[in-house]
C-alpha atoms as a PDB file:
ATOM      1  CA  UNK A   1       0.000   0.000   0.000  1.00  0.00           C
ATOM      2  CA  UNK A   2       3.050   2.340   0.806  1.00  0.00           C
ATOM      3  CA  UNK A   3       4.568   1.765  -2.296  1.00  0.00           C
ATOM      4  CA  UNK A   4       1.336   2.575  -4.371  1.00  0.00           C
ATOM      5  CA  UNK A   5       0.873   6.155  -2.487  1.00  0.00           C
ATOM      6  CA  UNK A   6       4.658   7.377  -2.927  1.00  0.00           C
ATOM      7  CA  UNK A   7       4.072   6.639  -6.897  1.00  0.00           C
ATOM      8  CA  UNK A   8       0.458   8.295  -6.747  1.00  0.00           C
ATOM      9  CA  UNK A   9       2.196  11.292  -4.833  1.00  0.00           C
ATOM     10  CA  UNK A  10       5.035  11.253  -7.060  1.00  0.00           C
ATOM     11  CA  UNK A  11       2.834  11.514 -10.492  1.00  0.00           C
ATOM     12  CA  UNK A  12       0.670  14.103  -8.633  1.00  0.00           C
ATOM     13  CA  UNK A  13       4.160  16.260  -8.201  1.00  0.00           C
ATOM     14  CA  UNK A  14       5.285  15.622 -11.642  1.00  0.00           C
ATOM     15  CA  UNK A  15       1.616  16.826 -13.016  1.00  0.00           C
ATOM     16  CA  UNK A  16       2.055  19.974 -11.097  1.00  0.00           C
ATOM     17  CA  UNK A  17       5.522  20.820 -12.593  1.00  0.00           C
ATOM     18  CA  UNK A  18       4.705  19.948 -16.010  1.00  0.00           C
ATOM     19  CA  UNK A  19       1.391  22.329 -15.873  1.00  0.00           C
ATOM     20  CA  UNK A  20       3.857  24.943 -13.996  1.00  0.00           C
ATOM     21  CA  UNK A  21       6.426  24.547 -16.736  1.00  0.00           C
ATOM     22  CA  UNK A  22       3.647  24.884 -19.457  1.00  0.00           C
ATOM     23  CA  UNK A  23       2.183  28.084 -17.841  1.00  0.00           C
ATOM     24  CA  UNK A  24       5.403  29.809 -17.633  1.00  0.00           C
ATOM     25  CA  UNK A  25       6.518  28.780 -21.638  1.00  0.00           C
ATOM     26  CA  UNK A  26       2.646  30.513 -21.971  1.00  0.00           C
ATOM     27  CA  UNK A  27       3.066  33.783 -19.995  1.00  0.00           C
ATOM     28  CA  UNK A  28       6.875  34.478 -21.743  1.00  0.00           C
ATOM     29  CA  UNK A  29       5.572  33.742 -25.453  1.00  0.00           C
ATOM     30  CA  UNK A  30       2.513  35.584 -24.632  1.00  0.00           C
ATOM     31  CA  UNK A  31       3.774  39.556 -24.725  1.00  0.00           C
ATOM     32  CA  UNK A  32       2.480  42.179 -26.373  1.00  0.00           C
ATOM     33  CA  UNK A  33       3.914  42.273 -29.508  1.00  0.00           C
ATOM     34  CA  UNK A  34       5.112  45.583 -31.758  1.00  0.00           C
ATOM     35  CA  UNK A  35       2.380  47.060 -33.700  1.00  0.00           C
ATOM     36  CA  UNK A  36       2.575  49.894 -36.202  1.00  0.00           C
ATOM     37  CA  UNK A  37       5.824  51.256 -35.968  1.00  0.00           C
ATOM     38  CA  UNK A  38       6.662  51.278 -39.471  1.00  0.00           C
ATOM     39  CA  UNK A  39      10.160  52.768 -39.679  1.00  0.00           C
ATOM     40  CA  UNK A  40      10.897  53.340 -36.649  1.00  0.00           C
ATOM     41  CA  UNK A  41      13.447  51.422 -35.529  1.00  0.00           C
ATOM     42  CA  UNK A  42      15.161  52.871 -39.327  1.00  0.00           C
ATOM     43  CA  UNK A  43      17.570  56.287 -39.205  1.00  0.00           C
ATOM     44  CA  UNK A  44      15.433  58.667 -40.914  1.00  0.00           C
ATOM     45  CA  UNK A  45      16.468  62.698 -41.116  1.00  0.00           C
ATOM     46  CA  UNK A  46      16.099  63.257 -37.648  1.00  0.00           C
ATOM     47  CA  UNK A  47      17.622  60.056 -35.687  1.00  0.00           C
ATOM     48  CA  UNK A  48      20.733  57.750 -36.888  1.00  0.00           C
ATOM     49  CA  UNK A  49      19.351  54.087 -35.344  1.00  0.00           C
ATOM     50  CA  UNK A  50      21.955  51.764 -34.802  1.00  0.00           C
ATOM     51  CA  UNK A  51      22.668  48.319 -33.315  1.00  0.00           C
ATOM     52  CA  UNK A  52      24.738  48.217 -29.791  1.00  0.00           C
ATOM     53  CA  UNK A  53      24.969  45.527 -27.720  1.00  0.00           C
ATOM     54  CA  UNK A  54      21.174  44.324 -26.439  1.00  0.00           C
ATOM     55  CA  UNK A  55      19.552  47.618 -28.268  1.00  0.00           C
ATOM     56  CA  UNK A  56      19.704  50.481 -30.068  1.00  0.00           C
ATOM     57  CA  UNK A  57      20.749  53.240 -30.179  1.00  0.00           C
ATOM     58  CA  UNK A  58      18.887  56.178 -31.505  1.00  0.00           C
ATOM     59  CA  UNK A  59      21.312  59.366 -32.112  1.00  0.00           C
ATOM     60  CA  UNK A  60      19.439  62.617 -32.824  1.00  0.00           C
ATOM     61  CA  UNK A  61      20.745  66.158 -33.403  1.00  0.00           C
ATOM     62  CA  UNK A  62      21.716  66.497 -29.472  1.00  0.00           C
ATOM     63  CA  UNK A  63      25.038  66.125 -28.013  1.00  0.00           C
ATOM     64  CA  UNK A  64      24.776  66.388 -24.542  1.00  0.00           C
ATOM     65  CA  UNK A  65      22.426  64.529 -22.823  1.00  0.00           C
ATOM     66  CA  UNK A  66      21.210  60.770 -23.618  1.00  0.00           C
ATOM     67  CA  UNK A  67      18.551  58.122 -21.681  1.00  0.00           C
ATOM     68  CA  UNK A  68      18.719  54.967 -20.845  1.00  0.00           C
ATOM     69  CA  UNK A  69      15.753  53.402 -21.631  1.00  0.00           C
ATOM     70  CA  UNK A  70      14.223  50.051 -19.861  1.00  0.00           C
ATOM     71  CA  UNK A  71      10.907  48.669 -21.250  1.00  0.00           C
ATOM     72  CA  UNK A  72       7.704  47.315 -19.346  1.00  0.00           C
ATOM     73  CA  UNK A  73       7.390  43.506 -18.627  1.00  0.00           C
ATOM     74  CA  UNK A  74       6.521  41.562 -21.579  1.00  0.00           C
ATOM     75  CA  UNK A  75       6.345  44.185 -23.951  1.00  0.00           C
ATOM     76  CA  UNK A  76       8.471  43.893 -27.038  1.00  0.00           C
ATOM     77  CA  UNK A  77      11.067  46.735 -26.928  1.00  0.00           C
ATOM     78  CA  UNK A  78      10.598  48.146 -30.379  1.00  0.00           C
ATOM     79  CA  UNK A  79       7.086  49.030 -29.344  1.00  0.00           C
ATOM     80  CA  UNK A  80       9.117  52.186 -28.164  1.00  0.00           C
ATOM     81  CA  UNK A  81      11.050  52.544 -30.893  1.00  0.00           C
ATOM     82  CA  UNK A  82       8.733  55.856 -32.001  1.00  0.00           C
ATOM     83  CA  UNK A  83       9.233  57.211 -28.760  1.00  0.00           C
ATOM     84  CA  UNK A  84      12.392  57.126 -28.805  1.00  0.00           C
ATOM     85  CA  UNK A  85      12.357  58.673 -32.321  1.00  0.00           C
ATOM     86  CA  UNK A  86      10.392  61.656 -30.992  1.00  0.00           C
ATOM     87  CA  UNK A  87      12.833  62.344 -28.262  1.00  0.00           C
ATOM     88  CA  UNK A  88      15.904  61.554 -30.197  1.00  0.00           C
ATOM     89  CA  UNK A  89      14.513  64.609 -32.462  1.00  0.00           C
ATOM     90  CA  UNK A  90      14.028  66.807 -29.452  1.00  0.00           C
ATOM     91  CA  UNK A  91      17.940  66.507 -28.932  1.00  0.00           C
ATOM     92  CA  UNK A  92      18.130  63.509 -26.001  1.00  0.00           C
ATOM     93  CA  UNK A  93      19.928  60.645 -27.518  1.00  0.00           C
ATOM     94  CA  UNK A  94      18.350  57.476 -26.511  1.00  0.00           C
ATOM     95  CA  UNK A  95      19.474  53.708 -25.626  1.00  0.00           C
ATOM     96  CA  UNK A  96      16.599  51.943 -26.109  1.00  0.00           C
ATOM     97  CA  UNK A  97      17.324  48.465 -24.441  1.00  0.00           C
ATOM     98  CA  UNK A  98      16.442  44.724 -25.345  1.00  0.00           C
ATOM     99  CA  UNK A  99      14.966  42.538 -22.905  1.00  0.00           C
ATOM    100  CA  UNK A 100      15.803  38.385 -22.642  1.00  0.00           C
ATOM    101  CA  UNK A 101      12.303  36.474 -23.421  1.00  0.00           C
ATOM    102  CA  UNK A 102      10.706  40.589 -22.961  1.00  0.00           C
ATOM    103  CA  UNK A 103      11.185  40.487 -19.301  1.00  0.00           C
ATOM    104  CA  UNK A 104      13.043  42.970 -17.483  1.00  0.00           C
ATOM    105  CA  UNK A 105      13.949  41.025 -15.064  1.00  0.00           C
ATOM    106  CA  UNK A 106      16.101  38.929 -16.734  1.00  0.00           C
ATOM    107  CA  UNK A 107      17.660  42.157 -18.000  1.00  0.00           C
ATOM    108  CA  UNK A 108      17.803  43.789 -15.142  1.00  0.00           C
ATOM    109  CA  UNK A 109      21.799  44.963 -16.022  1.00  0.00           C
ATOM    110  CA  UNK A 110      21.156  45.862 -19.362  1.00  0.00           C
ATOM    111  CA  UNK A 111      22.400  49.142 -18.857  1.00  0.00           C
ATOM    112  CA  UNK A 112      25.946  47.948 -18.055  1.00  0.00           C
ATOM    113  CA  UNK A 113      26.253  47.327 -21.688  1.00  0.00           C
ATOM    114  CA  UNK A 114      25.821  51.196 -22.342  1.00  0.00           C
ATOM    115  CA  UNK A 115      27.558  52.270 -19.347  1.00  0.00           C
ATOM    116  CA  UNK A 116      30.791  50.189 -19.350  1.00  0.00           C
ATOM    117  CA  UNK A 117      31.137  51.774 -22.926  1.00  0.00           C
ATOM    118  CA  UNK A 118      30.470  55.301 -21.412  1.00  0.00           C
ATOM    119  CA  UNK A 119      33.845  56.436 -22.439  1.00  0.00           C
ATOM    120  CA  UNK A 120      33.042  56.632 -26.353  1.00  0.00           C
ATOM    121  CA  UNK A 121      30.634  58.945 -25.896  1.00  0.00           C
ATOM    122  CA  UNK A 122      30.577  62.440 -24.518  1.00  0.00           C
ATOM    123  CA  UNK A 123      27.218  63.266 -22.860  1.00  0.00           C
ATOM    124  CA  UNK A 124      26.882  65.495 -20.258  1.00  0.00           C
ATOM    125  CA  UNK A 125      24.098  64.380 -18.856  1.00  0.00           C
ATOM    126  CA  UNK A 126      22.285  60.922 -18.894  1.00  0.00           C
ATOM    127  CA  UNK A 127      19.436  60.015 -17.730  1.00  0.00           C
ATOM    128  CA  UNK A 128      16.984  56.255 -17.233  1.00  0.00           C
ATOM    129  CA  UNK A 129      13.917  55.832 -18.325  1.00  0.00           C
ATOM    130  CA  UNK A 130      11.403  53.354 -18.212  1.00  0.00           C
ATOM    131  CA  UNK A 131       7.958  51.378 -18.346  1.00  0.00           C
ATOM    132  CA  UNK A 132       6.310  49.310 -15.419  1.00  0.00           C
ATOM    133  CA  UNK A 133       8.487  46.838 -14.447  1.00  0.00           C
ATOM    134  CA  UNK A 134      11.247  48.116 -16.630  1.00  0.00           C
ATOM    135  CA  UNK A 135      11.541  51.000 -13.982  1.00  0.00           C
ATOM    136  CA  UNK A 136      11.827  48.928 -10.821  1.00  0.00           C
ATOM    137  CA  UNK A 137      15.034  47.142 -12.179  1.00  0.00           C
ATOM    138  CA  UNK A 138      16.588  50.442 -13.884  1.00  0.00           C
ATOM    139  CA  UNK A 139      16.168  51.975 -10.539  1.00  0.00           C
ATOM    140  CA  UNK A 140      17.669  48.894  -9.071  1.00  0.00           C
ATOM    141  CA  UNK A 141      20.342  49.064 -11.858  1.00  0.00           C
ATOM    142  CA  UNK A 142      20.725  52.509 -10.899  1.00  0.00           C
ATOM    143  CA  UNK A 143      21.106  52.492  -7.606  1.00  0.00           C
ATOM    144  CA  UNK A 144      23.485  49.751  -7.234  1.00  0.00           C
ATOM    145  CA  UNK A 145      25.816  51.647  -9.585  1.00  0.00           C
ATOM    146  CA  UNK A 146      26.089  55.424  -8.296  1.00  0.00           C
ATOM    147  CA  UNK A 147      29.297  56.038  -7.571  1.00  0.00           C
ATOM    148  CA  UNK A 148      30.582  56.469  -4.060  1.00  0.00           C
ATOM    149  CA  UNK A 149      32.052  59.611  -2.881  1.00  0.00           C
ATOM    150  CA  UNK A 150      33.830  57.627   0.314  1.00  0.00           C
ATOM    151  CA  UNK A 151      32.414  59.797   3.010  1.00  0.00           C
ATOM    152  CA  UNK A 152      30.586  58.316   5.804  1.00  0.00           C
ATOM    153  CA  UNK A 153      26.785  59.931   5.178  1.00  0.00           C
ATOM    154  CA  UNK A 154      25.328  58.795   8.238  1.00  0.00           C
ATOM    155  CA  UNK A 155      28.002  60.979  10.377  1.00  0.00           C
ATOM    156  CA  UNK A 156      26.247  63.934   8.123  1.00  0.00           C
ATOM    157  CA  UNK A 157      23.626  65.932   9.309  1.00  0.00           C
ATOM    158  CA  UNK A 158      20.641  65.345   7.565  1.00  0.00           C
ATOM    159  CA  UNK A 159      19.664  68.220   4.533  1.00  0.00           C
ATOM    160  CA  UNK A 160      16.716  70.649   4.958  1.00  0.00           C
ATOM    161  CA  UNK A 161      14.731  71.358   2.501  1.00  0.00           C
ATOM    162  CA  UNK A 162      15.075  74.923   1.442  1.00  0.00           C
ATOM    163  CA  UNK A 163      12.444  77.222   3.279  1.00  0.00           C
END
């Protein structure tokens, strides 16, 4: 009798997983996929688009301040390709990144890509952007790379607000 429960509880365990592992194949294939926008992700008059490593890069008329870009959860990232077209022409560069399987969380350094090649380009100012999820893990990405002044901040006193 033993023998014929641990196999009943083992084929009830392997059920589970195989439903589990079908449900999460389902919810990564099933993003919203890029709809109308056309040319976007093309250089055009306004924007140069190129390839860089997991995105693009769209280079406007601007040449001092860029964003960092991090798309929503399961939303294919040239869905913001005309975004970033419209503020590429209003002279902020943009890295628009790619997401693995459209999830920002598996992405969730994709910035490092743009940042460890920082050097090549000459921005004074950068900036992250971001939709949904996409903004919990730039933050995150963010955060965990500002760069350290080495002064012990909770010896400060704390700021005031200017009255």
């Amino acid at each position: 009798m033993e023998h014929r429960t641990f196999h009943r509880i083992l084929a009830a365990i392997i059920a589970v997983l195989i439903v589990l592992a079908g449900y999460g194949v389902y919810y990564v294939n099933g993003y919203h996929h890029a709809v109308n926008v056309g040319n976007a992700i093309q250089s055009n008059p306004t924007a140069k688009v190129t390839d860089i490593e997991d995105g693009w890069l769209f280079d406007g008329p601007g040449t001092t301040t860029a964003m960092v870009f991090y798309p929503g959860a399961r939303v294919e990232a040239s869905t913001y390709a005309p975004l970033m077209q419209e503020t590429a022409a209003s002279e902020i560069d943009c890295f628009l990144m790619k997401m693995p399987a459209n999830l920002a969380i598996f992405g969730i350094n994709r910035a490092d890509a743009v940042r460890s090649d920082i050097a090549s380009y000459s921005y004074d100012h950068w900036y992250i952007a971001d939709h949904s999820l996409g903004g919990t893990l730039a933050a995150n990405s963010t955060s965990a790379n500002i760069p350290t002044t080495g002064t012990d901040s909770s010896s400060s006193p704390p700021t005031q607000p200017p009255t």
